[in-house]
PDB file of N, CA and C in Angstrom:
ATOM      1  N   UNK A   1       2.274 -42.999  16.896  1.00  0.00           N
ATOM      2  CA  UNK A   1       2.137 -42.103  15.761  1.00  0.00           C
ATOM      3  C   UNK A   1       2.907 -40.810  16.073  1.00  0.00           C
ATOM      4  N   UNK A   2       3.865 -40.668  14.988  1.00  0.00           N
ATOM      5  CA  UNK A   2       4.855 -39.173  15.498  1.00  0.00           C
ATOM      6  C   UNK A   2       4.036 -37.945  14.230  1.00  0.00           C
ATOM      7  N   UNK A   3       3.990 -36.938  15.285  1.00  0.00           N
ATOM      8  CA  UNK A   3       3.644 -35.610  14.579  1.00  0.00           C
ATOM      9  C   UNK A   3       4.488 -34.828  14.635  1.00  0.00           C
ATOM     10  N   UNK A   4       4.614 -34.402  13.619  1.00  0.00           N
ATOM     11  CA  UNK A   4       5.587 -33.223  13.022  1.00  0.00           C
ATOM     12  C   UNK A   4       4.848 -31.854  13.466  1.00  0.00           C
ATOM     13  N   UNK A   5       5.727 -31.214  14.227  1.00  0.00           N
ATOM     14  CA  UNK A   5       5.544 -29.592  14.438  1.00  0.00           C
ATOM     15  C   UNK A   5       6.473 -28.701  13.601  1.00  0.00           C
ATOM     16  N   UNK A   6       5.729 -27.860  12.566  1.00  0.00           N
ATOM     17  CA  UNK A   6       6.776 -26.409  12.297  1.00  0.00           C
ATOM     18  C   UNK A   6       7.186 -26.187  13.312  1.00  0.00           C
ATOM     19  N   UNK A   7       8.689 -25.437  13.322  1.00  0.00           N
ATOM     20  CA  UNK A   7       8.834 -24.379  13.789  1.00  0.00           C
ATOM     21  C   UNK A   7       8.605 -23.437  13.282  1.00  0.00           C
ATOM     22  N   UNK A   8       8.768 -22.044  14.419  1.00  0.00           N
ATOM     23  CA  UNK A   8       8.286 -20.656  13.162  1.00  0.00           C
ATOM     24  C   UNK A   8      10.048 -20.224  13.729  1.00  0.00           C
ATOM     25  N   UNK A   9      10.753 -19.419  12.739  1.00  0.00           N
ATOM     26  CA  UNK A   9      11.675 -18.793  13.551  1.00  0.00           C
ATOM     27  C   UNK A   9      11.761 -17.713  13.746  1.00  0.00           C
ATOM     28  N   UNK A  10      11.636 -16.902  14.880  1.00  0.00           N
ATOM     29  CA  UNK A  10      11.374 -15.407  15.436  1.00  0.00           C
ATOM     30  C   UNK A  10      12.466 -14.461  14.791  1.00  0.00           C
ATOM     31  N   UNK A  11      13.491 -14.836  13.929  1.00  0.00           N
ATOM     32  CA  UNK A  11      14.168 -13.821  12.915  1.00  0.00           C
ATOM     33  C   UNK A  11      13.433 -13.480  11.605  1.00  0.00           C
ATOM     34  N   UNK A  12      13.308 -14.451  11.561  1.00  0.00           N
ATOM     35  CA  UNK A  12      12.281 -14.482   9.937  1.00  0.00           C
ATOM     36  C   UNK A  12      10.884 -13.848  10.221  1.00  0.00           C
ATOM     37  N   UNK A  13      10.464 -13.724  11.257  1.00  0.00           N
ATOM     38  CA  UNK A  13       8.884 -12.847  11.391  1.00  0.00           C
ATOM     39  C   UNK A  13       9.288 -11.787  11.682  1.00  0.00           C
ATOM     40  N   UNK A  14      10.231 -11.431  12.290  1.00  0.00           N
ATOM     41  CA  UNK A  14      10.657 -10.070  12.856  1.00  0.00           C
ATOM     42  C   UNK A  14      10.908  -9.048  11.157  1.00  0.00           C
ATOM     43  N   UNK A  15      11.530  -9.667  10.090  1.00  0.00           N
ATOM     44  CA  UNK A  15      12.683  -9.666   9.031  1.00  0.00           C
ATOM     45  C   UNK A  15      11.872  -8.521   8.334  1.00  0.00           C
ATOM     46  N   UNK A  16      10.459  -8.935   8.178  1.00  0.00           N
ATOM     47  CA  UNK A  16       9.774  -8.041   6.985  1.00  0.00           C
ATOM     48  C   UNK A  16       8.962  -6.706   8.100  1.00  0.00           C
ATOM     49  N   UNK A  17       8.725  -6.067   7.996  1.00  0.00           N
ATOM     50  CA  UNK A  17       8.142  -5.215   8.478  1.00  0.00           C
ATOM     51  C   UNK A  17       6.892  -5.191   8.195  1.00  0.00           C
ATOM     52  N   UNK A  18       6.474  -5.460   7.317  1.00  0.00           N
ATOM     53  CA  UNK A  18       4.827  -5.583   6.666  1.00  0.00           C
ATOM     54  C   UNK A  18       4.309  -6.429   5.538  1.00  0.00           C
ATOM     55  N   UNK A  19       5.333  -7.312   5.912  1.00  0.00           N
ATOM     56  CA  UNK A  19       5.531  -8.285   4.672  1.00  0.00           C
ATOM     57  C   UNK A  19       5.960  -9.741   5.207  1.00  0.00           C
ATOM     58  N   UNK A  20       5.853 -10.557   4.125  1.00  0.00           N
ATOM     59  CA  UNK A  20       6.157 -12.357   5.033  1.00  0.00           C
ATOM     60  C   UNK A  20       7.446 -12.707   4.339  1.00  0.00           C
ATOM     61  N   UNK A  21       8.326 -12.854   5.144  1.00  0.00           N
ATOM     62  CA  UNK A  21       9.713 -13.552   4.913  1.00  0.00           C
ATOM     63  C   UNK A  21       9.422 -14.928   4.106  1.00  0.00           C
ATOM     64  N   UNK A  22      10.351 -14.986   3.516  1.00  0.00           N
ATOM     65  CA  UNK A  22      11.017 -16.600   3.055  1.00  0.00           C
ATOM     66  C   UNK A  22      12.000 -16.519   2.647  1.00  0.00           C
ATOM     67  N   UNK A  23      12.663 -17.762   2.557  1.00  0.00           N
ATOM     68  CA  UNK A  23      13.838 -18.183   1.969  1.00  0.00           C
ATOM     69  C   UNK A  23      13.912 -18.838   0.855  1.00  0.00           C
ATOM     70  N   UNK A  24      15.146 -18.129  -0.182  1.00  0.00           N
ATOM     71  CA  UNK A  24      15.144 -18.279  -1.178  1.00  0.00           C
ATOM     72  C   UNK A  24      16.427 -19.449  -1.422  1.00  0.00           C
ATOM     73  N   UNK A  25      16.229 -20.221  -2.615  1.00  0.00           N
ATOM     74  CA  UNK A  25      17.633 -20.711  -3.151  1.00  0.00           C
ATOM     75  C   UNK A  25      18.314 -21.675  -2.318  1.00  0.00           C
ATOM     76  N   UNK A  26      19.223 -22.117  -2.749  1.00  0.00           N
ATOM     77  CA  UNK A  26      20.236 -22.980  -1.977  1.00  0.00           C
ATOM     78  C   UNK A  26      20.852 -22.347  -0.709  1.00  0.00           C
ATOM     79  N   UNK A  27      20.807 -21.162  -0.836  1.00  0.00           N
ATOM     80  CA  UNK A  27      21.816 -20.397   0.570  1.00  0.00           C
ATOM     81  C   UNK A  27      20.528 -19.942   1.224  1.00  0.00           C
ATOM     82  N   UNK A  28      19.131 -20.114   0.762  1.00  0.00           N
ATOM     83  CA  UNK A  28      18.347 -19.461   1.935  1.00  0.00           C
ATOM     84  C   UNK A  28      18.841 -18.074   1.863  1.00  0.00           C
ATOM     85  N   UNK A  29      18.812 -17.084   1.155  1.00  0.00           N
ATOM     86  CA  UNK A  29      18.411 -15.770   1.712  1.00  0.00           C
ATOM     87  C   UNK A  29      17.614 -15.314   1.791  1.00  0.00           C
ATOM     88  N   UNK A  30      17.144 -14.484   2.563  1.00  0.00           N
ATOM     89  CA  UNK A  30      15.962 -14.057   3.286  1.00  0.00           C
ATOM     90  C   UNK A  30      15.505 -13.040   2.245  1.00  0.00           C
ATOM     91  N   UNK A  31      14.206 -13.198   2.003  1.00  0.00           N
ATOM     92  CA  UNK A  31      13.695 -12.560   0.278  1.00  0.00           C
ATOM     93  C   UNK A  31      12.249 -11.958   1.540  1.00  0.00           C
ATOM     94  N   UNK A  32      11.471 -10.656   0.922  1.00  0.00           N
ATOM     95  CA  UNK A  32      10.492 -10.262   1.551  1.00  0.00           C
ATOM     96  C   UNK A  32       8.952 -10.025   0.278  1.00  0.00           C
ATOM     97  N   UNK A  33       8.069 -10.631   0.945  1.00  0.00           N
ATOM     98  CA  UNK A  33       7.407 -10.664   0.125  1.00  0.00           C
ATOM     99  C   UNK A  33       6.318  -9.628   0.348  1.00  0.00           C
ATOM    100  N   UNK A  34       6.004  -8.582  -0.002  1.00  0.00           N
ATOM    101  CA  UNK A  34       5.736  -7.499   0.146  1.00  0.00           C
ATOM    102  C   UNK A  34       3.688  -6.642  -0.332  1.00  0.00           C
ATOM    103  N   UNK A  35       2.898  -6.546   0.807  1.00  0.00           N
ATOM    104  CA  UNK A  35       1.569  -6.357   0.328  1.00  0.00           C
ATOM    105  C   UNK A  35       1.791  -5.671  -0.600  1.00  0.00           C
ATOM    106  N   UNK A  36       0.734  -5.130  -1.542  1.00  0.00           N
ATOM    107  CA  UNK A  36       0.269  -4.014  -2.603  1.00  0.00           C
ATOM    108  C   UNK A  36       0.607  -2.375  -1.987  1.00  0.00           C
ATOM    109  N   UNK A  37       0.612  -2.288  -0.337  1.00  0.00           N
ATOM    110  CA  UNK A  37       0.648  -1.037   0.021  1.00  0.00           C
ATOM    111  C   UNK A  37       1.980  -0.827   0.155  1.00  0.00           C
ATOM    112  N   UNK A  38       2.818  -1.727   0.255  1.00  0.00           N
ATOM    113  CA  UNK A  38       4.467  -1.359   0.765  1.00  0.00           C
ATOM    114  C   UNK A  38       5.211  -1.635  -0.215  1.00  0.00           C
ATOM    115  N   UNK A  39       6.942  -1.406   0.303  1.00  0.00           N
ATOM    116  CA  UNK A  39       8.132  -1.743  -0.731  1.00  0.00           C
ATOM    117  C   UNK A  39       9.120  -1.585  -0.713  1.00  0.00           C
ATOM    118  N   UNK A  40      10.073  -2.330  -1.198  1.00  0.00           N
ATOM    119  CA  UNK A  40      11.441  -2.529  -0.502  1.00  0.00           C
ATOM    120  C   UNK A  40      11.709  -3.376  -0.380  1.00  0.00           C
ATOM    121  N   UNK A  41      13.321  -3.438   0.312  1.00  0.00           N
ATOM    122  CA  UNK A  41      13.929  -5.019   0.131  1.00  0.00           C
ATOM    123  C   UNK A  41      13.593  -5.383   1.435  1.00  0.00           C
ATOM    124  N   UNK A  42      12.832  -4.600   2.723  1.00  0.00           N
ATOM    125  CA  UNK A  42      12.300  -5.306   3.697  1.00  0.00           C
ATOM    126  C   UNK A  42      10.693  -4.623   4.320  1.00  0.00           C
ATOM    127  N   UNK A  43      10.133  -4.226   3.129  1.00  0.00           N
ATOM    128  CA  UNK A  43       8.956  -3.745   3.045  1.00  0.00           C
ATOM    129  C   UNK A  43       8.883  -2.734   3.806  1.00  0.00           C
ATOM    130  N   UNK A  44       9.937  -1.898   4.049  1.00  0.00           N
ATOM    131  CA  UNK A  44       9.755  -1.034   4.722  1.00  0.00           C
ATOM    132  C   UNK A  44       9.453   0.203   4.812  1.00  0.00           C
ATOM    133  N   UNK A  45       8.729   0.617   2.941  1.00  0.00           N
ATOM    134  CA  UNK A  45       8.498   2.195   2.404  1.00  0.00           C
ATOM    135  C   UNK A  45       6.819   1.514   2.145  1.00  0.00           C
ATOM    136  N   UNK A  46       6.376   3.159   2.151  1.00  0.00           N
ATOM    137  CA  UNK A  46       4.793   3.079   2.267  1.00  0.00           C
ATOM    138  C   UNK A  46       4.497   3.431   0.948  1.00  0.00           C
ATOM    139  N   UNK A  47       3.847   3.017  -0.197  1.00  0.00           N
ATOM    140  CA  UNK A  47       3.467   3.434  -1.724  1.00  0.00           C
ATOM    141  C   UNK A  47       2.639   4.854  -0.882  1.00  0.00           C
ATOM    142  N   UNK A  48       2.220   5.513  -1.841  1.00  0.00           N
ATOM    143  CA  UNK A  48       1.374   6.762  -1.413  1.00  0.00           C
ATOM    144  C   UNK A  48       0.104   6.439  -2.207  1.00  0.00           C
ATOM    145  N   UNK A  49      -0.868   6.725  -2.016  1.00  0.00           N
ATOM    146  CA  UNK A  49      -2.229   6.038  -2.496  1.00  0.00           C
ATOM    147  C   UNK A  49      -3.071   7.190  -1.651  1.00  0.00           C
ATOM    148  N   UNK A  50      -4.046   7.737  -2.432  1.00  0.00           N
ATOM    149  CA  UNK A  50      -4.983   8.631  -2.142  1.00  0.00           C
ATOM    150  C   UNK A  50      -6.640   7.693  -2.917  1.00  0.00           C
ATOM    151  N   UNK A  51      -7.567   8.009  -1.938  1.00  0.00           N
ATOM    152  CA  UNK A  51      -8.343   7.725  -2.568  1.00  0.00           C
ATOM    153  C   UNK A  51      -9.283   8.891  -2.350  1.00  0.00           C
ATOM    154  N   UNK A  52     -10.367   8.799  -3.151  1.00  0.00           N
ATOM    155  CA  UNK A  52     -11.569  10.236  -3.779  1.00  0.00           C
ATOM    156  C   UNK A  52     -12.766   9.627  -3.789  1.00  0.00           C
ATOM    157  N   UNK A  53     -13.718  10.193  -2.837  1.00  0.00           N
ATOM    158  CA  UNK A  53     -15.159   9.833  -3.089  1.00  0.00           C
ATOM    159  C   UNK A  53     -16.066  10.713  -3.527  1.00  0.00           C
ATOM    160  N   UNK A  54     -16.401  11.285  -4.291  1.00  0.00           N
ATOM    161  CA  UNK A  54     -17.190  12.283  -4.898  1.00  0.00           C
ATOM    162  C   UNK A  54     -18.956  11.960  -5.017  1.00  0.00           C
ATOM    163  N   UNK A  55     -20.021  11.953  -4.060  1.00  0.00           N
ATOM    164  CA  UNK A  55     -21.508  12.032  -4.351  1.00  0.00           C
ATOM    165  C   UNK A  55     -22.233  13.541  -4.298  1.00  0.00           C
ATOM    166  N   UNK A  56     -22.829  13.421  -5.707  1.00  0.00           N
ATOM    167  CA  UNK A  56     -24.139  14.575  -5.879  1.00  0.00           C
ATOM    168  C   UNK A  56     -25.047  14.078  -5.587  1.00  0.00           C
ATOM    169  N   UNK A  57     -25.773  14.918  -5.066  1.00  0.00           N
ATOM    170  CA  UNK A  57     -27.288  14.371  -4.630  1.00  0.00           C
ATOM    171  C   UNK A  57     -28.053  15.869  -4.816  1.00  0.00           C
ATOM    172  N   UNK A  58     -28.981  15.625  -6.328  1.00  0.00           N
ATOM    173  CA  UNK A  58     -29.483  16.311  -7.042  1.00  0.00           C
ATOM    174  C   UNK A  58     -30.712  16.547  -6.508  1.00  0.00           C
ATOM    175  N   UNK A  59     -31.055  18.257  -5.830  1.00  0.00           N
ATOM    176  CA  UNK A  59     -32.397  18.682  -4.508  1.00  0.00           C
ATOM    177  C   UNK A  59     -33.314  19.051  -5.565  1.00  0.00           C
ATOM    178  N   UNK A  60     -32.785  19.415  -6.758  1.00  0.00           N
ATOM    179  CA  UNK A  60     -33.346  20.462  -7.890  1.00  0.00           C
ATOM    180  C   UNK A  60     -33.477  19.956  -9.077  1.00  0.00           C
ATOM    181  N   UNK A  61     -34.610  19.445  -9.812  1.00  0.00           N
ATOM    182  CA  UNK A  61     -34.706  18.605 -10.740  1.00  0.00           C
ATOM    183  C   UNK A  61     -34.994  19.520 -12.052  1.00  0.00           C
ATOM    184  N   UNK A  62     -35.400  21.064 -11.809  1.00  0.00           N
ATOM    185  CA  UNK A  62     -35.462  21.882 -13.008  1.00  0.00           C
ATOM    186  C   UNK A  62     -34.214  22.170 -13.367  1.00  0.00           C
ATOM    187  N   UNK A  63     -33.124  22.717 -12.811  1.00  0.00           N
ATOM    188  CA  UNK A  63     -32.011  22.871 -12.891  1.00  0.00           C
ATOM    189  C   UNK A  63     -31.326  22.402 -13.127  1.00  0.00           C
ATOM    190  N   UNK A  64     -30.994  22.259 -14.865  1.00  0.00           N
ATOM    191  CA  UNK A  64     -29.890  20.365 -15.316  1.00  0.00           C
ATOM    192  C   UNK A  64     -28.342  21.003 -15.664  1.00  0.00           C
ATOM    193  N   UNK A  65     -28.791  22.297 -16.148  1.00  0.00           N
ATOM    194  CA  UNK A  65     -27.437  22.700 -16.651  1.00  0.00           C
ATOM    195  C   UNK A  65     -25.590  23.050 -15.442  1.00  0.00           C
ATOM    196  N   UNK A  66     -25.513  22.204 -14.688  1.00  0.00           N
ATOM    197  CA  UNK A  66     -24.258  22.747 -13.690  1.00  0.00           C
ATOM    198  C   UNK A  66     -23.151  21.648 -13.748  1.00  0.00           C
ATOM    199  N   UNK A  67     -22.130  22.743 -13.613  1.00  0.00           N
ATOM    200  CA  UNK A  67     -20.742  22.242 -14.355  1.00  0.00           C
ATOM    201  C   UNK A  67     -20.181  22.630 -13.075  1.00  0.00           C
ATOM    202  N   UNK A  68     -19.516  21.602 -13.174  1.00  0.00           N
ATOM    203  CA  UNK A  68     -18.301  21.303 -11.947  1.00  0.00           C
ATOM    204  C   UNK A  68     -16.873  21.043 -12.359  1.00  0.00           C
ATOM    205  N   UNK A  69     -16.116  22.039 -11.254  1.00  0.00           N
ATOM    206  CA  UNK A  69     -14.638  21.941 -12.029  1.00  0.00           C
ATOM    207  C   UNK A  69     -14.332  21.411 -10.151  1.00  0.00           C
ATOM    208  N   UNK A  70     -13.078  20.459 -10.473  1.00  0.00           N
ATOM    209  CA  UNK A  70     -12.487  19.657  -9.876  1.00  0.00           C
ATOM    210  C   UNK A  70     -10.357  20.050  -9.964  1.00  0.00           C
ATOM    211  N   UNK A  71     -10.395  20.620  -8.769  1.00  0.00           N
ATOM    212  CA  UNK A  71      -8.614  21.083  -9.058  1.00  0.00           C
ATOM    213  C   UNK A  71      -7.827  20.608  -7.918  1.00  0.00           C
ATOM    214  N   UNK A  72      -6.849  19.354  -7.912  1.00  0.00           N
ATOM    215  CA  UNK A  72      -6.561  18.255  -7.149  1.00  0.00           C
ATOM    216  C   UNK A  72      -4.857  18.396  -7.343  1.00  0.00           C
ATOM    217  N   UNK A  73      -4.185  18.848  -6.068  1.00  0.00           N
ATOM    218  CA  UNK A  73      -3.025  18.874  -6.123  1.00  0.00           C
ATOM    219  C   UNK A  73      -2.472  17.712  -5.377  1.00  0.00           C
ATOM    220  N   UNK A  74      -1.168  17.516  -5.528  1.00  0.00           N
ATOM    221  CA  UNK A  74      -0.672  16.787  -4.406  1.00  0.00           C
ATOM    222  C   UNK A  74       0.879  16.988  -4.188  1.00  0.00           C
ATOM    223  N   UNK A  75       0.881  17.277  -2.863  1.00  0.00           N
ATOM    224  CA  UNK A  75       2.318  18.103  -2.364  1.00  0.00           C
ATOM    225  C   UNK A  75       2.684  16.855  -1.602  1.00  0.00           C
ATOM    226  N   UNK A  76       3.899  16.638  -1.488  1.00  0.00           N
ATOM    227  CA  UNK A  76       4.506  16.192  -0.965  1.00  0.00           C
ATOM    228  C   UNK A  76       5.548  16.672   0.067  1.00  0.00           C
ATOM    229  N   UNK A  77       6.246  15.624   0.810  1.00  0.00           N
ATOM    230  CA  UNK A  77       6.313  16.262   2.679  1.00  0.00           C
ATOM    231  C   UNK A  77       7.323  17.289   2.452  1.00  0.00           C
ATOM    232  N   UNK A  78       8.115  17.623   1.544  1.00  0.00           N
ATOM    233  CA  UNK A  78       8.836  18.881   1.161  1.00  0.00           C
ATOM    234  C   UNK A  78       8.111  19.805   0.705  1.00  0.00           C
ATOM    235  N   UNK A  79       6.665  20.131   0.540  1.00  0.00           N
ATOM    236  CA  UNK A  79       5.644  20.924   0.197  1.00  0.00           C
ATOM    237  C   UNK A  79       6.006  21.419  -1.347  1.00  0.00           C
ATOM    238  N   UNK A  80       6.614  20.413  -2.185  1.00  0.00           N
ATOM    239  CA  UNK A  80       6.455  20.529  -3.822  1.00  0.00           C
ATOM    240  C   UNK A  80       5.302  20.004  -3.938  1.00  0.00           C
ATOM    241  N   UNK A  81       4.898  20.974  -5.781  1.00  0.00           N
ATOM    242  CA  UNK A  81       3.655  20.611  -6.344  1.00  0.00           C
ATOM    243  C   UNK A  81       3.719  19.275  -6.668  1.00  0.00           C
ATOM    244  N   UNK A  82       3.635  18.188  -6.507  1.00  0.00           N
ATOM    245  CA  UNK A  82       3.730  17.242  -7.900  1.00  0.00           C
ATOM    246  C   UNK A  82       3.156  17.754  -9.520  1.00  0.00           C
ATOM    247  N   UNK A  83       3.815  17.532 -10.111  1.00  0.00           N
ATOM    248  CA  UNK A  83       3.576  17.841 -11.312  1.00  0.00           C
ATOM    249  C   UNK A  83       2.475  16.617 -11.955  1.00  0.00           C
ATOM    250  N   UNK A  84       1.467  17.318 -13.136  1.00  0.00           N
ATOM    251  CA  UNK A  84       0.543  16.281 -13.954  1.00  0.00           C
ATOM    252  C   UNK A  84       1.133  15.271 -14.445  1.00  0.00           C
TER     253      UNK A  84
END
């Protein structure tokens, strides 16, 4: 009984940076298939993604009336505002 082994080939794992290679098409070019967090033609830029956890935990049950203001910038590595 003959068993078949993949190979893996150590160009093609090396290829993506954070992402899984394959080959595309008749010529096989090397295409990168890229998580939700990255991007690029070899996954090699980071999306920017912030996340926010906000809990109140209410000590004072007479006291209903309080208003909360929330002011959320985001600068980027050249220290611009991003704009709304």
């Amino acid at each position: 009984e003959t068993e078949i082994l993949p190979t893996i080939n150590r160009t093609l794992v090396s290829y993506c940076h954070r992402g899984i290679a394959a080959l595309h098409g008749v010529n096989e070019t090397k295409v990168c298939l890229c998580p939700p967090n990255y991007f690029g033609a070899r996954c090699q830029r980071q999306n920017q993604r912030i996340s926010l956890t906000l809990q109140f935990i209410w000590r004072n049950l007479t006291s209903t009336h309080v208003i909360f203001q929330a002011i959320i910038m985001l600068i980027d590595e050249y220290g611009h505002v991003t704009p709304n």
